[in-house]
N, C-alpha and C. Protein backbone atom coordinates (compact mmCIF):
# COMPACT_ATOMS: atom_id res chain seq x y z
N UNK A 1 21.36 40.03 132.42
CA UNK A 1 20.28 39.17 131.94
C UNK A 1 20.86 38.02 131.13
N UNK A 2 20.29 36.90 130.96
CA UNK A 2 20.38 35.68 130.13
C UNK A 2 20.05 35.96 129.11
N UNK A 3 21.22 35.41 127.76
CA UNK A 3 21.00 35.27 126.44
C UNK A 3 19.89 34.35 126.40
N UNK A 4 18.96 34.72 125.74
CA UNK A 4 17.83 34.48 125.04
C UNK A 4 18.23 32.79 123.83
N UNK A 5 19.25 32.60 123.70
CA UNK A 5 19.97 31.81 122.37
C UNK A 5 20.08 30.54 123.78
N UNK A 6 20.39 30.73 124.90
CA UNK A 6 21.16 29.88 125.91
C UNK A 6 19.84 29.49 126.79
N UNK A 7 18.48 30.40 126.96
CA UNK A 7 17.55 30.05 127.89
C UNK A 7 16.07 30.26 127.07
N UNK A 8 15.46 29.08 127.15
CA UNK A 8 14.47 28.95 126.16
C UNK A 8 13.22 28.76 127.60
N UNK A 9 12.21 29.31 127.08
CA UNK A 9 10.74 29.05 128.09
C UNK A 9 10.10 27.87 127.59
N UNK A 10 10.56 26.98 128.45
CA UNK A 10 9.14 25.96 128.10
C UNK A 10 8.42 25.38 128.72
N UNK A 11 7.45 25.00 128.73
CA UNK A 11 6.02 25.19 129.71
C UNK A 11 6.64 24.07 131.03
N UNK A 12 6.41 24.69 131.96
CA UNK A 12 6.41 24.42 133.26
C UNK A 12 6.02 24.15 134.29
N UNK A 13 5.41 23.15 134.59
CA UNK A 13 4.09 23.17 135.35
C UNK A 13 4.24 23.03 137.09
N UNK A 14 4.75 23.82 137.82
CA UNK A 14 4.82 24.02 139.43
C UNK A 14 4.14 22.69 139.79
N UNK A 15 4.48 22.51 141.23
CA UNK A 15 4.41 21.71 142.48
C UNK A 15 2.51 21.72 142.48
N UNK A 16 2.31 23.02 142.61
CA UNK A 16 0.87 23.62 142.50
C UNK A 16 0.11 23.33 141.28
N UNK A 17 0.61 23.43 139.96
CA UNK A 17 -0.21 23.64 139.37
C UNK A 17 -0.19 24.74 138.68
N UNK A 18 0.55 26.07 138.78
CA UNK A 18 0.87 27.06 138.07
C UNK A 18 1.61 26.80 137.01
N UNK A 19 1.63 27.30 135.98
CA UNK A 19 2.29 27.48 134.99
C UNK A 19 3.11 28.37 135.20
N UNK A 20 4.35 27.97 135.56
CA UNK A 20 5.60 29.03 135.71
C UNK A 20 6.09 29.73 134.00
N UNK A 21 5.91 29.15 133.34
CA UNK A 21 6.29 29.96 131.93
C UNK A 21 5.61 30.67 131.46
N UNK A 22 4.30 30.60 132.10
CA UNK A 22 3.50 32.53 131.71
C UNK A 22 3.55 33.31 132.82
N UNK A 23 4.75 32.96 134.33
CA UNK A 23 4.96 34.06 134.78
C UNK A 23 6.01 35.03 134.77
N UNK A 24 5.66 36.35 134.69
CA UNK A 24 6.65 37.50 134.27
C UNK A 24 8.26 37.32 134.94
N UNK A 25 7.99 36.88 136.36
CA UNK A 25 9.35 37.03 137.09
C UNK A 25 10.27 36.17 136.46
N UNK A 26 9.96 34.57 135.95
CA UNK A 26 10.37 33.58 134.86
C UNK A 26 10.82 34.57 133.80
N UNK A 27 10.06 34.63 133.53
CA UNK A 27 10.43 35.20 131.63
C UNK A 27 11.13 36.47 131.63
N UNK A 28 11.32 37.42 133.00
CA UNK A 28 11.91 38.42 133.49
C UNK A 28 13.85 38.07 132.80
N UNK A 29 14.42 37.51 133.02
CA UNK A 29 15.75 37.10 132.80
C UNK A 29 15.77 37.12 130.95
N UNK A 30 15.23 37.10 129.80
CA UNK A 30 15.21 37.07 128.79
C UNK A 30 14.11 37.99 127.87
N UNK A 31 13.36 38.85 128.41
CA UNK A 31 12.67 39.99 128.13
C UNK A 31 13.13 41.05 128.69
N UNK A 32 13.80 41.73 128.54
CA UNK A 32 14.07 42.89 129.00
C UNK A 32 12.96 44.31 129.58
N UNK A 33 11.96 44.28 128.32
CA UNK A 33 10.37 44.82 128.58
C UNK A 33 9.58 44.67 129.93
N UNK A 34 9.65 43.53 129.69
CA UNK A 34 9.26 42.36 131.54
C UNK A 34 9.61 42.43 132.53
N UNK A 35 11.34 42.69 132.26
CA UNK A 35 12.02 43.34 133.87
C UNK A 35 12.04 44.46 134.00
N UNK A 36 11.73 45.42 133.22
CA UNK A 36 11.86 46.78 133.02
C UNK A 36 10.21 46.95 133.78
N UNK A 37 9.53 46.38 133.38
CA UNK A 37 8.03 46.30 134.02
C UNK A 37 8.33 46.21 135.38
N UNK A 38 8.78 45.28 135.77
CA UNK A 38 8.86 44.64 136.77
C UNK A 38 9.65 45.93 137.95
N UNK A 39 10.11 46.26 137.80
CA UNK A 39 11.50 46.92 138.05
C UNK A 39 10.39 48.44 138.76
N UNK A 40 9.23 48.88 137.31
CA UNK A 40 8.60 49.88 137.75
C UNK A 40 7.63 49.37 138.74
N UNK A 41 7.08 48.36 138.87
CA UNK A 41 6.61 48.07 140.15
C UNK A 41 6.71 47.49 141.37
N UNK A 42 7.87 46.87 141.40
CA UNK A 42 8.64 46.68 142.63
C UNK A 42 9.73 48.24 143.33
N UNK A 43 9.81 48.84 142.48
CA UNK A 43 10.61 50.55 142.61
C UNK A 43 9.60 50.99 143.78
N UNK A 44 8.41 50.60 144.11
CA UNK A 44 7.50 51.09 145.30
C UNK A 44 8.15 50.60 146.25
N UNK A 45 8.11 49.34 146.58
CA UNK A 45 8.41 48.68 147.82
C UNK A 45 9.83 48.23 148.17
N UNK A 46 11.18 48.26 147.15
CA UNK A 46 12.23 47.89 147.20
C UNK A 46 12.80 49.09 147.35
N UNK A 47 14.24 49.03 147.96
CA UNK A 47 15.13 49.94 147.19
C UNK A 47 16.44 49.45 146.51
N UNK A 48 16.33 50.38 145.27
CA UNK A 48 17.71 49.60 144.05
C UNK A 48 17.01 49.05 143.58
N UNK A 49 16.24 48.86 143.32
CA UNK A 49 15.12 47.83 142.16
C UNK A 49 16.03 47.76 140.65
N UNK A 50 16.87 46.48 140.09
CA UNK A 50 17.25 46.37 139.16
C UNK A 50 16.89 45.17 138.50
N UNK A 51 16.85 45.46 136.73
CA UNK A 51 16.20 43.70 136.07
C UNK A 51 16.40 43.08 136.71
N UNK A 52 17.76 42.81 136.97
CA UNK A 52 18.69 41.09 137.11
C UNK A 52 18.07 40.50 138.78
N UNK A 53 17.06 41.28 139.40
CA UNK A 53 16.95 40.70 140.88
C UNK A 53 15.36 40.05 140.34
N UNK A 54 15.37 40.20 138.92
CA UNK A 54 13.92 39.11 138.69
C UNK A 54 14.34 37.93 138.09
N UNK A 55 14.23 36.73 138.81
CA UNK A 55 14.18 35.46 138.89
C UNK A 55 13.95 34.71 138.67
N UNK A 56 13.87 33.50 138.34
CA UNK A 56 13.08 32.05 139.53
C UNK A 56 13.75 31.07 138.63
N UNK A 57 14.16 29.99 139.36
CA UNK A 57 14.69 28.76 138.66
C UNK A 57 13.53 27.62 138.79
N UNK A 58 12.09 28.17 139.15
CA UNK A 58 10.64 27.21 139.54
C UNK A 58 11.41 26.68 140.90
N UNK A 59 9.98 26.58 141.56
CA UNK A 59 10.15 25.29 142.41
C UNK A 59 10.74 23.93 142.45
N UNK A 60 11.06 23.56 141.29
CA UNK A 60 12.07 22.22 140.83
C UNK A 60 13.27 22.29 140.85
N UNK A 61 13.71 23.96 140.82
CA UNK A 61 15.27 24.01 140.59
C UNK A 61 15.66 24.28 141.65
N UNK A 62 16.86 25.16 142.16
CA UNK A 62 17.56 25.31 143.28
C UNK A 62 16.43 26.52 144.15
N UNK A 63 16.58 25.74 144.96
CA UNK A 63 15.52 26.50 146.22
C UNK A 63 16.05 27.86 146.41
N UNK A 64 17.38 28.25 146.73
CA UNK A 64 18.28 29.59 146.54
C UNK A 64 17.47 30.34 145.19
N UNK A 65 17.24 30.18 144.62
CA UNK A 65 16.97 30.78 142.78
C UNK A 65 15.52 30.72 142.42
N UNK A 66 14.90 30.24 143.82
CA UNK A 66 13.19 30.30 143.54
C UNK A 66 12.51 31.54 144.02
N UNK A 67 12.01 32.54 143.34
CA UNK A 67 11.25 33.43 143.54
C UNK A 67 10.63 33.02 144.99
N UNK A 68 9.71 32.01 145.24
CA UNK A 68 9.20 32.11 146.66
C UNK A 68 9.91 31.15 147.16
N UNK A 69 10.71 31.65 148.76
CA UNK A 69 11.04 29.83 148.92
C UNK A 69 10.42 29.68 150.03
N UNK A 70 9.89 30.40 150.75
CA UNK A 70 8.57 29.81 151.28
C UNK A 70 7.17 29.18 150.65
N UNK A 71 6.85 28.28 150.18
CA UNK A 71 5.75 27.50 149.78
C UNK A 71 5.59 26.29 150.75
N UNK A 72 4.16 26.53 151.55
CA UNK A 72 3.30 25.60 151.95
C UNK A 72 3.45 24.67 151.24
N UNK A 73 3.22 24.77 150.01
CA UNK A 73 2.96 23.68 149.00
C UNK A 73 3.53 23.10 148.25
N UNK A 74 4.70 23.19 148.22
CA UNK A 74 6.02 22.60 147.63
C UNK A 74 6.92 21.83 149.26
N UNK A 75 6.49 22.66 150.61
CA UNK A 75 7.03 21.87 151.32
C UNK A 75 6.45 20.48 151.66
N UNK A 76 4.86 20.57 151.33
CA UNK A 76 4.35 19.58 151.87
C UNK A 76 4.81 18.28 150.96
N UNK A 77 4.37 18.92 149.31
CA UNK A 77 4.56 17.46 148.61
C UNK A 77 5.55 17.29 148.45
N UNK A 78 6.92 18.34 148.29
CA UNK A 78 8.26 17.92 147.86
C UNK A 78 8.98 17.18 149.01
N UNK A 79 8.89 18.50 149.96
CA UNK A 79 10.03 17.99 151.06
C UNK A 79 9.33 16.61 152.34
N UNK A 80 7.94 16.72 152.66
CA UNK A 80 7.33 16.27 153.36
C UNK A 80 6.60 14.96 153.23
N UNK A 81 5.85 14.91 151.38
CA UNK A 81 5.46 13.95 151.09
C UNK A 81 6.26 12.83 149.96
N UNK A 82 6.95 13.73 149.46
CA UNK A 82 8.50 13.28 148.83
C UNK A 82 7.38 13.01 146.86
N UNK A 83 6.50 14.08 146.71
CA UNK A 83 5.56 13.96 145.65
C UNK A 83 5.89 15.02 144.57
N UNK A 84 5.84 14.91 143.19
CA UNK A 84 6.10 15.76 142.22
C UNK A 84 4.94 16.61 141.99
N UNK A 85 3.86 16.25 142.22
CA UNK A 85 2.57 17.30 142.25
C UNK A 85 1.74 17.35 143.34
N UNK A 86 0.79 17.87 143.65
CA UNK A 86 0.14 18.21 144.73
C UNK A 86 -0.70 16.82 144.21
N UNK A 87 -0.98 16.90 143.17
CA UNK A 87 -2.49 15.75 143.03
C UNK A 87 -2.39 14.97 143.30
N UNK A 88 -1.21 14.53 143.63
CA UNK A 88 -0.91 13.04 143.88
C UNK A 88 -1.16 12.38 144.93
N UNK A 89 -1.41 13.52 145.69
CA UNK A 89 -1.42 13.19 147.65
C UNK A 89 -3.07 12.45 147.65
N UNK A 90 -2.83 11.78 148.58
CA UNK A 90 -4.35 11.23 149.30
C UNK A 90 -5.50 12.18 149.49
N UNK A 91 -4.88 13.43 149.63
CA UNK A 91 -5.62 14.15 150.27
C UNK A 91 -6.32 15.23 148.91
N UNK A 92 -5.47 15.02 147.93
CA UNK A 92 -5.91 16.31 147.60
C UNK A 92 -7.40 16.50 146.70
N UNK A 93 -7.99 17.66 146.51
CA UNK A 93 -7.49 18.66 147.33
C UNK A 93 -7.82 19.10 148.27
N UNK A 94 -6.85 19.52 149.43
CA UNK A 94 -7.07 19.50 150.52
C UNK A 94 -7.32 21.04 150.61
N UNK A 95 -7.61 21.07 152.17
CA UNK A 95 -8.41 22.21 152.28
C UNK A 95 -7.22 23.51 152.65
N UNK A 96 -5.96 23.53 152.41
CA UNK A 96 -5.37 24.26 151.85
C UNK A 96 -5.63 24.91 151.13
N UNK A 97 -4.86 23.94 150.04
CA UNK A 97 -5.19 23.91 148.59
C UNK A 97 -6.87 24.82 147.96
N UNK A 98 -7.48 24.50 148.77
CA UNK A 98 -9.06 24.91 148.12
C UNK A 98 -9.13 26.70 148.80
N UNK A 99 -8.18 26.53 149.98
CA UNK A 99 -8.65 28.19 150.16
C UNK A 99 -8.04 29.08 149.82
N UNK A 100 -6.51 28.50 148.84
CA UNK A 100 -5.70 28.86 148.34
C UNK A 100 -6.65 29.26 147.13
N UNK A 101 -7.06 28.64 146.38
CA UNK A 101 -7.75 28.89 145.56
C UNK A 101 -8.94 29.40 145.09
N UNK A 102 -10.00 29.60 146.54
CA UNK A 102 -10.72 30.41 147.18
C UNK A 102 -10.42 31.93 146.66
N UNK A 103 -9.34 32.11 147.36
CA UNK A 103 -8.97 33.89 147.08
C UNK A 103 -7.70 34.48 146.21
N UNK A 104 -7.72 33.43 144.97
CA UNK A 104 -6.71 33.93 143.79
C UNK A 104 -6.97 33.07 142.60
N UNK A 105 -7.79 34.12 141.78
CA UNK A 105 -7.82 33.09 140.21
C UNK A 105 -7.13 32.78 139.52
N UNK A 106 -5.69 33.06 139.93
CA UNK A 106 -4.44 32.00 139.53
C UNK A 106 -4.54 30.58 139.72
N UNK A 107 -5.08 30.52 140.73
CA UNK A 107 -4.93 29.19 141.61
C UNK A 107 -5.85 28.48 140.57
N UNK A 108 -7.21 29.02 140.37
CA UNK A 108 -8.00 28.55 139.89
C UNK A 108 -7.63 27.40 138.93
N UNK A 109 -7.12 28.66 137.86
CA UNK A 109 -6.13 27.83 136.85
C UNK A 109 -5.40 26.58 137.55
N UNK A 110 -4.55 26.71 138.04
CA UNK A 110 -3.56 25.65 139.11
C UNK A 110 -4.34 24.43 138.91
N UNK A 111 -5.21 24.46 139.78
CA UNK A 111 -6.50 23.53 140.41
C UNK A 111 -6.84 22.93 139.26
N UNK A 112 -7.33 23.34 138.11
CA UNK A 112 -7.51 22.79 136.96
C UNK A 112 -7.15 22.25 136.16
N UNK A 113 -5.66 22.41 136.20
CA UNK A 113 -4.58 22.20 135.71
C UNK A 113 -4.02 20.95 136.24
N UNK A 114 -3.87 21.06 137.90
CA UNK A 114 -3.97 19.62 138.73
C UNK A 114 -5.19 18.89 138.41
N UNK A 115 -6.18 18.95 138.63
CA UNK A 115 -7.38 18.08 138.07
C UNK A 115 -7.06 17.33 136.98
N UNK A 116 -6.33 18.08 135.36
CA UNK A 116 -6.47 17.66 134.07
C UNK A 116 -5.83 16.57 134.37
N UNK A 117 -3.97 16.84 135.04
CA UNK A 117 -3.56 15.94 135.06
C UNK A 117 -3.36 14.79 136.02
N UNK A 118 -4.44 14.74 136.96
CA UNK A 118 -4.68 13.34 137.52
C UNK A 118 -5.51 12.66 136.69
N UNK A 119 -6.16 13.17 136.00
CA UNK A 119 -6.92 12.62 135.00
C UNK A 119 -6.52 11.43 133.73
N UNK A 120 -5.21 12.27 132.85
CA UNK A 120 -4.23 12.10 132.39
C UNK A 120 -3.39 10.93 132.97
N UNK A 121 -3.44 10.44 134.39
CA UNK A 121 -1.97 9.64 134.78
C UNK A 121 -3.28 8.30 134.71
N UNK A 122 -4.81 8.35 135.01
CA UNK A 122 -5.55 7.04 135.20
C UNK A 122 -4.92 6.72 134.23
């Protein structure tokens, strides 16, 4: 795990709209509690389940070191539309985006979060 003195959480705001610094797999590398959590519920579906395989360098950092590197939504605006947020697109939000958020009240947040800050850039 990462010294805690060397890796500091600070708010992070995804491609999407998530707040990567209130998620566990993030904060997993400097809580020990968190990966230890983590560890008991991935122990279902993995085998060898240990802290150090909880992650993520966000979607901004090295694609290798991102918890998901499949994202719809980091391919469209990063790699595709060459955009730092989803809001930025012409489109949004598009109907992705909305059914993404349809069936996860994470997203919700997200969505809101994108909203504030198109708001913010008028």
């Amino acid at each position: 795990m990462k010294d805690a003195k060397t890796f500091q959480i600070k708010k992070i705001i995804s491609v999407c709209g998530l707040d990567c610094s209130a998620c566990q797999i993030y904060q997993a590398p400097i809580n020990p509690g968190i990966a230890y959590k983590l560890v008991r519920i991935f122990n279902q579906m993995w085998d060898n389940v240990k802290p150090g395989d909880f992650h993520c360098s966000t979607c901004r950092g090295e694609i290798s070191e991102c918890w998901t590197k499949e994202c719809w939504i980091r391919d469209c605006c990063v790699n595709d539309k060459k955009l730092d947020y989803c809001y930025q697109c012409q489109e949004f939000p598009c109907k992705g985006l909305e059914e993404r958020v349809s069936k996860n009240k994470r997203y919700k947040i997200a969505l809101k979060n994108l909203i504030k800050m198109k708001k913010k850039e008028k």
